[in-house]
C-alpha atoms as a PDB file:
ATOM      1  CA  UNK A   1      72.140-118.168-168.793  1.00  0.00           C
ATOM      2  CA  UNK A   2      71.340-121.569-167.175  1.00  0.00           C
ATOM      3  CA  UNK A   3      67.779-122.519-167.069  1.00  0.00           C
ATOM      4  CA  UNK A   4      66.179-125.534-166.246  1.00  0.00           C
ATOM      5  CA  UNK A   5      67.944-129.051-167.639  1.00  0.00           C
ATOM      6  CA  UNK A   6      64.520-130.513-169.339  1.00  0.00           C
ATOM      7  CA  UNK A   7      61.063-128.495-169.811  1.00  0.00           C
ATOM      8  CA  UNK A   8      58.890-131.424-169.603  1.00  0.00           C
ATOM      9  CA  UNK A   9      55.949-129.882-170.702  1.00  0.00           C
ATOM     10  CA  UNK A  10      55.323-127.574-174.064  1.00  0.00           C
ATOM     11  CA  UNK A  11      52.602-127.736-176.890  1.00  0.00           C
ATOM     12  CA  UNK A  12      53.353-127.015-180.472  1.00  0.00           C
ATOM     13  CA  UNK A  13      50.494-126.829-183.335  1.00  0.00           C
ATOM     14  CA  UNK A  14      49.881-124.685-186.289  1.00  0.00           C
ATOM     15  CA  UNK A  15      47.159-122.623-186.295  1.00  0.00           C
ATOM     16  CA  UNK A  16      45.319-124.869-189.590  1.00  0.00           C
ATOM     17  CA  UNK A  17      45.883-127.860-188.039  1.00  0.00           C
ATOM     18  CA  UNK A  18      42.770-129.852-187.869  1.00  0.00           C
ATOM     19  CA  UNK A  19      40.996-130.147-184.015  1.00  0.00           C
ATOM     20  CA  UNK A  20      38.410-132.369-182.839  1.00  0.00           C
ATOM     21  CA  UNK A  21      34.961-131.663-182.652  1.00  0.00           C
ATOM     22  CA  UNK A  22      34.588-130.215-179.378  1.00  0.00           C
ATOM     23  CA  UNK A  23      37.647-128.406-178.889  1.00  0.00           C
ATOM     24  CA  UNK A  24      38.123-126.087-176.183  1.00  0.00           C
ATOM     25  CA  UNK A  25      40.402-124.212-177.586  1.00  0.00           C
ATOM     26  CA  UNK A  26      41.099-123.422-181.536  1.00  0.00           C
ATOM     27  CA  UNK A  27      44.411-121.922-182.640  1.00  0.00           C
ATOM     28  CA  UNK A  28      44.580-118.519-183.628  1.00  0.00           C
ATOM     29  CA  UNK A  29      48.618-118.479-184.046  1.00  0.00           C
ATOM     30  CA  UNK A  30      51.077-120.819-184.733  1.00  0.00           C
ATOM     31  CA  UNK A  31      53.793-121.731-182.696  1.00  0.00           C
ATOM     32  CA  UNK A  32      56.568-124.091-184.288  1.00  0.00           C
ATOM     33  CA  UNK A  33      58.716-126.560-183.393  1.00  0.00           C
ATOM     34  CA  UNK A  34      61.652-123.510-183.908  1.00  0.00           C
ATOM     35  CA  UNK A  35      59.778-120.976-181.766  1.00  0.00           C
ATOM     36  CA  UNK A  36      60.106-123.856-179.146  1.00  0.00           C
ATOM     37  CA  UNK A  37      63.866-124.382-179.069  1.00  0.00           C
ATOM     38  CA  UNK A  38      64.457-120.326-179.510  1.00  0.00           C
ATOM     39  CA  UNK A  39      62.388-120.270-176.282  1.00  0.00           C
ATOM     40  CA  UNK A  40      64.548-123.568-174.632  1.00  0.00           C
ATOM     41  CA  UNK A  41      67.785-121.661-175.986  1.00  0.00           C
ATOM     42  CA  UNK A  42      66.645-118.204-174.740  1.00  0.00           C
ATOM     43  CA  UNK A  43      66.531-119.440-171.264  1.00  0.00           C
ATOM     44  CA  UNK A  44      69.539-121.926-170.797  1.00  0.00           C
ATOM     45  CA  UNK A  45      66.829-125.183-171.036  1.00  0.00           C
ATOM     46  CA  UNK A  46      68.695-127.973-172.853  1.00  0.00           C
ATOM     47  CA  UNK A  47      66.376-130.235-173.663  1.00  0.00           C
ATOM     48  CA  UNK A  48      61.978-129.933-174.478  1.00  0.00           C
ATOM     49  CA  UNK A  49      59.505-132.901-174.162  1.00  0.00           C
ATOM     50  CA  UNK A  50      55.957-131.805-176.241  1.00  0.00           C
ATOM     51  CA  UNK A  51      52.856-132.399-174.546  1.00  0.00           C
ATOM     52  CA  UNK A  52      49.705-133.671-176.674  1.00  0.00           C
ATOM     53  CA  UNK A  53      47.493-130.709-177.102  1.00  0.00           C
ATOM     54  CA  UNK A  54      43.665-131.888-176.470  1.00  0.00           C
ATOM     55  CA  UNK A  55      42.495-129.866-179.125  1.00  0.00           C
ATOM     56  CA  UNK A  56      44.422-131.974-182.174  1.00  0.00           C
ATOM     57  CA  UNK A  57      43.585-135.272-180.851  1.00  0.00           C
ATOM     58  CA  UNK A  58      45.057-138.184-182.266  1.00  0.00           C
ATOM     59  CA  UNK A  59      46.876-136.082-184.441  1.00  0.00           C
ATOM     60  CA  UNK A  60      50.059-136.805-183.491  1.00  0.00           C
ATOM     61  CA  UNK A  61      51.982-136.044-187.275  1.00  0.00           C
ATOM     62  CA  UNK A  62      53.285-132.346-186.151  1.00  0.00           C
ATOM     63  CA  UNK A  63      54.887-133.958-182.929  1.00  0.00           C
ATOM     64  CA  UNK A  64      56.568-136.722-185.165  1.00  0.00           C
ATOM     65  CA  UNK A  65      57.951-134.441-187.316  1.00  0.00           C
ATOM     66  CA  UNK A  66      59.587-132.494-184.543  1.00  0.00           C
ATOM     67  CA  UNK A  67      61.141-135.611-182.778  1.00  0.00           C
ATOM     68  CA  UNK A  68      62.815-136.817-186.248  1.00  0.00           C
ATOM     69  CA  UNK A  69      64.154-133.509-186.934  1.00  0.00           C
ATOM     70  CA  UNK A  70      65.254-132.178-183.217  1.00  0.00           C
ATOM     71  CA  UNK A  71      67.158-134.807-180.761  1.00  0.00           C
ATOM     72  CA  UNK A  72      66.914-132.656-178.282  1.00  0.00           C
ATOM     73  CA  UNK A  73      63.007-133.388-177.988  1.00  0.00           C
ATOM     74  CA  UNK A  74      60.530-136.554-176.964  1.00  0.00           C
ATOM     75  CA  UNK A  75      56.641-136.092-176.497  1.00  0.00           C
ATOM     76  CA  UNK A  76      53.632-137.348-175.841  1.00  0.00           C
ATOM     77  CA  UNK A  77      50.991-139.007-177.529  1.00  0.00           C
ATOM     78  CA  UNK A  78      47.370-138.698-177.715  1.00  0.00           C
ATOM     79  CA  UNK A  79      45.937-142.359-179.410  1.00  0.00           C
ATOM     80  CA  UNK A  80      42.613-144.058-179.452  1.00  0.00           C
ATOM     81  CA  UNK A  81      42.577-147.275-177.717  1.00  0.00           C
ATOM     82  CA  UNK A  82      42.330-149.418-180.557  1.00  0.00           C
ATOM     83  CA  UNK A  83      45.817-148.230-182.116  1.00  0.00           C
ATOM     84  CA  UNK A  84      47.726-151.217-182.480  1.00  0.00           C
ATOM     85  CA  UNK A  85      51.357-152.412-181.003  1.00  0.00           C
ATOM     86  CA  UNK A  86      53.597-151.549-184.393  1.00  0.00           C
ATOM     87  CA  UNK A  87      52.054-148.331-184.537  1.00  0.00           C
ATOM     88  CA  UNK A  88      53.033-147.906-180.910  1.00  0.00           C
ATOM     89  CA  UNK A  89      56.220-149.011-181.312  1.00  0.00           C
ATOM     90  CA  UNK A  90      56.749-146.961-184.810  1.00  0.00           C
ATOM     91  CA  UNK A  91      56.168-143.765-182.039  1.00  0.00           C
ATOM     92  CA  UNK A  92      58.686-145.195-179.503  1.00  0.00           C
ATOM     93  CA  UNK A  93      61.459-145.447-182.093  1.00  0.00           C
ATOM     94  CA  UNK A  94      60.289-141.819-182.966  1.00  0.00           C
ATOM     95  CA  UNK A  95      60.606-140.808-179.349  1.00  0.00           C
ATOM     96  CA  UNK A  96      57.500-140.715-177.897  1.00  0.00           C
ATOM     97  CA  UNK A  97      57.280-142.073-174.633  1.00  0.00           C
ATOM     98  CA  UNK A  98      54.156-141.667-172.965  1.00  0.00           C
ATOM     99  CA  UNK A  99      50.074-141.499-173.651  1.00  0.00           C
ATOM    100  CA  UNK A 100      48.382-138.256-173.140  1.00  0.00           C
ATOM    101  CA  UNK A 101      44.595-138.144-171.192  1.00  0.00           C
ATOM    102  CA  UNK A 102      44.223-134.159-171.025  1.00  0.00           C
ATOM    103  CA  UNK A 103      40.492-133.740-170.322  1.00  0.00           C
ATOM    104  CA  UNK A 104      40.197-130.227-168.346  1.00  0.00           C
ATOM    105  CA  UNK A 105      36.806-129.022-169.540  1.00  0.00           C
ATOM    106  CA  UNK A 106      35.746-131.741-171.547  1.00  0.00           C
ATOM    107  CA  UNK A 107      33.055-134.244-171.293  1.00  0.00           C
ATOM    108  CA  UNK A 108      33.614-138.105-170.348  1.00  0.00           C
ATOM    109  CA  UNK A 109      36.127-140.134-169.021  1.00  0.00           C
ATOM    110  CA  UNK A 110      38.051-142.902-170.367  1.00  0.00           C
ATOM    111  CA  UNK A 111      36.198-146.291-169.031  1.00  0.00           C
ATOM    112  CA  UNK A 112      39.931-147.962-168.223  1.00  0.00           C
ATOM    113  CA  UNK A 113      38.033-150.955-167.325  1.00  0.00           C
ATOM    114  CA  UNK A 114      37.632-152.280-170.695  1.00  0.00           C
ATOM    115  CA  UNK A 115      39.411-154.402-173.240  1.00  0.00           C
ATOM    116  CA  UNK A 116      40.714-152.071-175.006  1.00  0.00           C
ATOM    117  CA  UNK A 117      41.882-149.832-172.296  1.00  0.00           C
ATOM    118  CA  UNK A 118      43.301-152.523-170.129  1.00  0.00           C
ATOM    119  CA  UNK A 119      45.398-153.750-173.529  1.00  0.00           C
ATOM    120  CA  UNK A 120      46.695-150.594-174.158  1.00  0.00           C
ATOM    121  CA  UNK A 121      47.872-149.512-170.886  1.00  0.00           C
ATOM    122  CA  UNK A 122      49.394-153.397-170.669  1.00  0.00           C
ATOM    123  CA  UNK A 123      51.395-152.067-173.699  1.00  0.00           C
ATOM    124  CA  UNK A 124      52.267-148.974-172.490  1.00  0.00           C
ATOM    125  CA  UNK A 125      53.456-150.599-169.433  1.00  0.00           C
ATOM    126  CA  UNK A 126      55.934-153.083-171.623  1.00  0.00           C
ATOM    127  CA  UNK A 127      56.708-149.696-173.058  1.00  0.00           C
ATOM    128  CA  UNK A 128      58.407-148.468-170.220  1.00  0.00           C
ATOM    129  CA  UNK A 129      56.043-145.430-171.199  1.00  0.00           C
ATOM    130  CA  UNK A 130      54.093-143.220-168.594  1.00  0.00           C
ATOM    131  CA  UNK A 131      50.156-142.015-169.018  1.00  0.00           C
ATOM    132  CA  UNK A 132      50.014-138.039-168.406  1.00  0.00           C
ATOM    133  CA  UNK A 133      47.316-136.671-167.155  1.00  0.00           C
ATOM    134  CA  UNK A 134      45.189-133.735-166.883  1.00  0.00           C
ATOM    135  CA  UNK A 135      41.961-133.022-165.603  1.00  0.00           C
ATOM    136  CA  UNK A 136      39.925-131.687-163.362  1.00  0.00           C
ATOM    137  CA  UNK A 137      40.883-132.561-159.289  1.00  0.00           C
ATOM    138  CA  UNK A 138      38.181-135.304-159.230  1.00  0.00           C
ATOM    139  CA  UNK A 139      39.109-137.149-162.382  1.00  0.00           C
ATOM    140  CA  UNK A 140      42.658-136.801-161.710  1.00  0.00           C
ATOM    141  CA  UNK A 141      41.971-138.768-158.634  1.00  0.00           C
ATOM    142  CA  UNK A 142      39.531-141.500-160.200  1.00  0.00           C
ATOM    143  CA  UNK A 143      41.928-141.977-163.296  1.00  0.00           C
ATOM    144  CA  UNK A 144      45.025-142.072-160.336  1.00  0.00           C
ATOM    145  CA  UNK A 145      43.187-144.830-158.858  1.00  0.00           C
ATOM    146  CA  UNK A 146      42.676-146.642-162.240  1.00  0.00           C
ATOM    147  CA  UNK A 147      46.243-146.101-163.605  1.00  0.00           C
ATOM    148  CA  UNK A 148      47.945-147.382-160.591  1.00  0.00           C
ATOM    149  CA  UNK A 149      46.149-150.336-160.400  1.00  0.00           C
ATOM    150  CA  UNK A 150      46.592-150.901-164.236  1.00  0.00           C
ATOM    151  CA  UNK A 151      50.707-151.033-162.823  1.00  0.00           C
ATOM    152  CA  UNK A 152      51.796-148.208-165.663  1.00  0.00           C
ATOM    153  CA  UNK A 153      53.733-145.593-164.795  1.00  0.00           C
ATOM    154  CA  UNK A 154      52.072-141.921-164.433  1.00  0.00           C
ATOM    155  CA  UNK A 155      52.672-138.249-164.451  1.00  0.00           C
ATOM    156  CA  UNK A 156      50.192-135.441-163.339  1.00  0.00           C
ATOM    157  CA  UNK A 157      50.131-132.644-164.509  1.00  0.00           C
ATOM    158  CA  UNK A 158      50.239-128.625-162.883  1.00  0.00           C
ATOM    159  CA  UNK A 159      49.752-129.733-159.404  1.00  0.00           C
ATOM    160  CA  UNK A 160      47.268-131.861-159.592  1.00  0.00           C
ATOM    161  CA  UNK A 161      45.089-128.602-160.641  1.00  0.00           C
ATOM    162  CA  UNK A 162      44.437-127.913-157.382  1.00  0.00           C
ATOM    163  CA  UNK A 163      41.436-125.330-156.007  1.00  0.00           C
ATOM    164  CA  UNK A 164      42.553-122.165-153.470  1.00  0.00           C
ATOM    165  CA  UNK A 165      40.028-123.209-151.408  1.00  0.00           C
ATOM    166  CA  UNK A 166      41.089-126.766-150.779  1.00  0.00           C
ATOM    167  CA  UNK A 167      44.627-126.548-151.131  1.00  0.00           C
ATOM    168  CA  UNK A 168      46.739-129.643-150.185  1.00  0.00           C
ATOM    169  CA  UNK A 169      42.799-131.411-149.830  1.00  0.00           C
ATOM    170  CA  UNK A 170      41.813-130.778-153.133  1.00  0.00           C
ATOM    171  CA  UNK A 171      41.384-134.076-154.902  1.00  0.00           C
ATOM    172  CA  UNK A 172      43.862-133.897-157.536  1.00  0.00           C
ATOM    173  CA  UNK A 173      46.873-132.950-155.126  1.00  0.00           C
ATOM    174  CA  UNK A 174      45.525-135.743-152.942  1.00  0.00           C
ATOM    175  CA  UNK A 175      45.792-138.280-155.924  1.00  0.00           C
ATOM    176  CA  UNK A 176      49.323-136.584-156.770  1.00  0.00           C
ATOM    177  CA  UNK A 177      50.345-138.004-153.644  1.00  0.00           C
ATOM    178  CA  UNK A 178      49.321-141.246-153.778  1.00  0.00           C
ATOM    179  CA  UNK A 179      51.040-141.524-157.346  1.00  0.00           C
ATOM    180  CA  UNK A 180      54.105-140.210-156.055  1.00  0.00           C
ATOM    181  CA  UNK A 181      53.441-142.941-152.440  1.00  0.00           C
ATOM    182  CA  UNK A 182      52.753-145.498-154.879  1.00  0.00           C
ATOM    183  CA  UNK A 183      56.581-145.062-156.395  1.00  0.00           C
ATOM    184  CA  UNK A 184      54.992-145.365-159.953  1.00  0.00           C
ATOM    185  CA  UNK A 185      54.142-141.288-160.024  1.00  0.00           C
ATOM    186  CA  UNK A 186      55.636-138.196-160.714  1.00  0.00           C
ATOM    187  CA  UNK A 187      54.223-134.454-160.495  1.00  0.00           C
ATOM    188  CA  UNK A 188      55.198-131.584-162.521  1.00  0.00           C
ATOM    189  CA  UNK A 189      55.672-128.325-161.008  1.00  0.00           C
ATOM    190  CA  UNK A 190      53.996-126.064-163.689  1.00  0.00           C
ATOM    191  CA  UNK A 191      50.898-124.439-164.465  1.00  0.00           C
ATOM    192  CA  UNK A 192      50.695-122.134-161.076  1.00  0.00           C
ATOM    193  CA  UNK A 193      48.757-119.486-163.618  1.00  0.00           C
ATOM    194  CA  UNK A 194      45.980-122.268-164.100  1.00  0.00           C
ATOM    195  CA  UNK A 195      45.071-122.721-160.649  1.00  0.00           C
ATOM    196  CA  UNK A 196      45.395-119.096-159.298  1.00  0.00           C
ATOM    197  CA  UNK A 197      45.045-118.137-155.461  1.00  0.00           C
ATOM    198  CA  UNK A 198      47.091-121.719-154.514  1.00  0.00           C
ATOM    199  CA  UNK A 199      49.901-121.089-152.166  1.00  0.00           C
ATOM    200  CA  UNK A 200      52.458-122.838-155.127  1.00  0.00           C
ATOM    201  CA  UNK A 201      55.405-122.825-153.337  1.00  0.00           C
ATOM    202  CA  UNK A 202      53.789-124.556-150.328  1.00  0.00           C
ATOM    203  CA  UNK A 203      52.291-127.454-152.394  1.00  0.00           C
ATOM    204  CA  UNK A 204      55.822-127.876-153.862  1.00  0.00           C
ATOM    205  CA  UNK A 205      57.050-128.649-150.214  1.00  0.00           C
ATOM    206  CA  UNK A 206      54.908-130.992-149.741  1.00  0.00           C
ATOM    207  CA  UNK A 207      55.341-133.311-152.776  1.00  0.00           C
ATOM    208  CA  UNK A 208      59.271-132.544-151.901  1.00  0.00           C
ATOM    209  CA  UNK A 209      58.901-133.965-148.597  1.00  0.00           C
ATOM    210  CA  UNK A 210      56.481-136.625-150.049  1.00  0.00           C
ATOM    211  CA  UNK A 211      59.226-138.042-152.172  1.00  0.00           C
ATOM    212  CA  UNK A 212      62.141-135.329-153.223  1.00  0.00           C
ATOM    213  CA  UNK A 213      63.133-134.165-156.497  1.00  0.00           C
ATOM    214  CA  UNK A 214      63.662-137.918-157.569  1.00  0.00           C
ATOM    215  CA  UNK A 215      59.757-137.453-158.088  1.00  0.00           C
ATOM    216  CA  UNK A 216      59.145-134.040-159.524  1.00  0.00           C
ATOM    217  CA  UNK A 217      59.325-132.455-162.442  1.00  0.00           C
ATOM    218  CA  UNK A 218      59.214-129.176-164.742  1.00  0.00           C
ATOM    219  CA  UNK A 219      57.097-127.395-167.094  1.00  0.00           C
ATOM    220  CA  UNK A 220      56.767-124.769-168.722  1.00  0.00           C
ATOM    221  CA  UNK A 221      53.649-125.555-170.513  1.00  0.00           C
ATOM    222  CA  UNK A 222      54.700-123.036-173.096  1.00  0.00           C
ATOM    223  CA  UNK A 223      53.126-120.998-175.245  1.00  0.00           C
ATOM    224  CA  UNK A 224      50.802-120.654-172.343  1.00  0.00           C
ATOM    225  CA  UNK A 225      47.245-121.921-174.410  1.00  0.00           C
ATOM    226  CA  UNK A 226      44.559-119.486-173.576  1.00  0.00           C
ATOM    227  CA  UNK A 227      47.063-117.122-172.002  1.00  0.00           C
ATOM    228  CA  UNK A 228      49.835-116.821-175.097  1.00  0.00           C
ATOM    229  CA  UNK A 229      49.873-112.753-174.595  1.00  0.00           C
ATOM    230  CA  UNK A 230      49.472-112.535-170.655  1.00  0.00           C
ATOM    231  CA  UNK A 231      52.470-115.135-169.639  1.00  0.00           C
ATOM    232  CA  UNK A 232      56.216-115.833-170.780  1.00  0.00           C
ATOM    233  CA  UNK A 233      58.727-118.176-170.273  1.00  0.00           C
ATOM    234  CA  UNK A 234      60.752-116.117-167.838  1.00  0.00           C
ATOM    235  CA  UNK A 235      57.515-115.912-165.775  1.00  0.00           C
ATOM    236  CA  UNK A 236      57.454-119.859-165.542  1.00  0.00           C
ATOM    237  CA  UNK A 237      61.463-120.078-165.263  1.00  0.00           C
ATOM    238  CA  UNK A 238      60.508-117.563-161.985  1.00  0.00           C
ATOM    239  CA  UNK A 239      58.130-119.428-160.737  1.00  0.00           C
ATOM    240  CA  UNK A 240      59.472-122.813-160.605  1.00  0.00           C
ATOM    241  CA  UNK A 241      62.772-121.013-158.896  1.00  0.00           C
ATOM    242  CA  UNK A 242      59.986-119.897-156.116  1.00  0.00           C
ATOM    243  CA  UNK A 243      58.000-122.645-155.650  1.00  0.00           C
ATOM    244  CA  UNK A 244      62.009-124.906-155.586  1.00  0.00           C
ATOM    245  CA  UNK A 245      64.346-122.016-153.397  1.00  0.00           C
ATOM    246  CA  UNK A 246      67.434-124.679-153.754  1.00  0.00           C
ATOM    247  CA  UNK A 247      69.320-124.990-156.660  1.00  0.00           C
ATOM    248  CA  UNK A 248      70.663-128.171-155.782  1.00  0.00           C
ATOM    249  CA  UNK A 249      67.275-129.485-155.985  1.00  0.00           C
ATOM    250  CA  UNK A 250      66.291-127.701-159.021  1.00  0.00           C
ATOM    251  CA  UNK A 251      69.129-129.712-160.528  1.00  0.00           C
ATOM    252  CA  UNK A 252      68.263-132.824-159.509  1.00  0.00           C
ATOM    253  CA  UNK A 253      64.446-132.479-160.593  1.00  0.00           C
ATOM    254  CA  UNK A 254      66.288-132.104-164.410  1.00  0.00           C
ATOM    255  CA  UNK A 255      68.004-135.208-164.035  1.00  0.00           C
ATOM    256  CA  UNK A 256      65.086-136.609-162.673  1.00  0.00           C
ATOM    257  CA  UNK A 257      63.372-135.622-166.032  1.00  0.00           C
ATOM    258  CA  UNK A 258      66.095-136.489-167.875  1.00  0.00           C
ATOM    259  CA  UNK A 259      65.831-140.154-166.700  1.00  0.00           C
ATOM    260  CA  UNK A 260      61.985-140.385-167.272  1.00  0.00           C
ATOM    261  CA  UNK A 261      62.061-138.892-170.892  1.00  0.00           C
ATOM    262  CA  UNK A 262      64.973-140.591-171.377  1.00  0.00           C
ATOM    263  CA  UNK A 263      67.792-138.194-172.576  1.00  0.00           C
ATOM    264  CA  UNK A 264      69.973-139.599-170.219  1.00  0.00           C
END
């Protein structure tokens, strides 16, 4: 079986893990680095990239342990903005190679405008790293806005969570497509369970005739958080062949993710 080349979005925690405070979601099952690549193996995907779960934070260590021990993975990071360049550069050599914002259903938004913020993204920009995004369609768009400016590359996450009643006008699409106008963007073609009632495969032709599979990415987002027993991986594998009918262009979305999360 040949799946997808890269699944560029998966989480994986253990369910006594520490969370933050006000976690929105807290692990009831554990699901490993191993169940990961049995999953990537079971369905022809070569290579996994691990996205930051909200609910750990800044605790990254379960991610870094995975990268040293599996080549075949990279991730994201989740950091406070006063973590400082070695430690950033410790989690590059580790293969990390982006910063995580996922804020879907929690209070507050990053103020990018100060100090801090404006140093880190400046290093995440000399990097070569990407900021990934989730949020609700509104944020997505003011944090779009913010990012670009800031000149770091950025990838956005399930659509741009868009609403059935706005469709292609919902904000975050909207902001997906200025991040993938502004060349510095990419948009991963995942999630379709998390924004139900969308017409999937029609927002998929429009960010493919917005800026091709050079621009798009996708995701699993495996094991499927809030929805572990109600969704599985062939459901996503099926749904990104849907929402992509060519195979030509399903390939070159891989290599597209296999350039940004460099395993290629």
């Amino acid at each position: 079986m040949i799946g997808p080349l890269v699944d560029t979005h998966a989480h994986i925690y253990l369910k006594d893990h520490p969370v933050v405070a006000t976690a929105t979601h807290r692990p009831e099952r554990s699901f490993t680095d191993a169940d990961f690549l049995r999953a990537l193996d079971d369905h022809g995907v070569l290579f996994g990239v691990i996205a930051a779960a909200s609910f750990m934070g800044s605790f990254n260590d379960y991610s870094l342990e995975a990268l040293k021990a599996h080549r075949r993975l990279r991730a994201t990071a989740i950091v406070e903005p006063d973590v400082t360049l070695p430690e950033l550069k410790a989690m590059d050599d580790a293969g990390i190679v982006g910063i995580r914002f996922s804020l879907r259903n929690y209070a507050g938004t990053p103020d990018l405008s100060t100090p801090e913020y404006q140093r880190l993204l400046r290093r995440v920009r000399d990097l070569g790293w990407h900021v990934h995004i989730y949020a609700e369609g509104e944020r997505i768009a003011a944090l779009t806005t913010s990012l670009l400016a800031a000149g770091v590359n950025l990838v956005i996450d399930h659509y741009g969570n868009p609403s059935p009643q706005q469709g292609e006008n919902s904000p975050g699409f909207q902001a997906a497509l200025q991040a993938l106008g502004s060349g510095h963007g990419w948009v991963k073609v995942s999630g379709p369970y998390r924004s139900p009632g969308c017409d999937h495969r029609a927002l998929a032709a429009r960010l493919l005739a917005e800026a091709g599979p050079q621009r798009l990415l996708f995701g699993s987002d495996w094991p499927f958080v809030g929805h572990e027993d109600t969704v599985t991986y062939r459901d996503t594998v099926n749904w990104f062949e849907h929402a992509i009918p060519d195979a030509e262009t399903r390939q070159e979305i891989g290599r597209t993710a296999a350039r940004l999360y460099r395993f290629a």
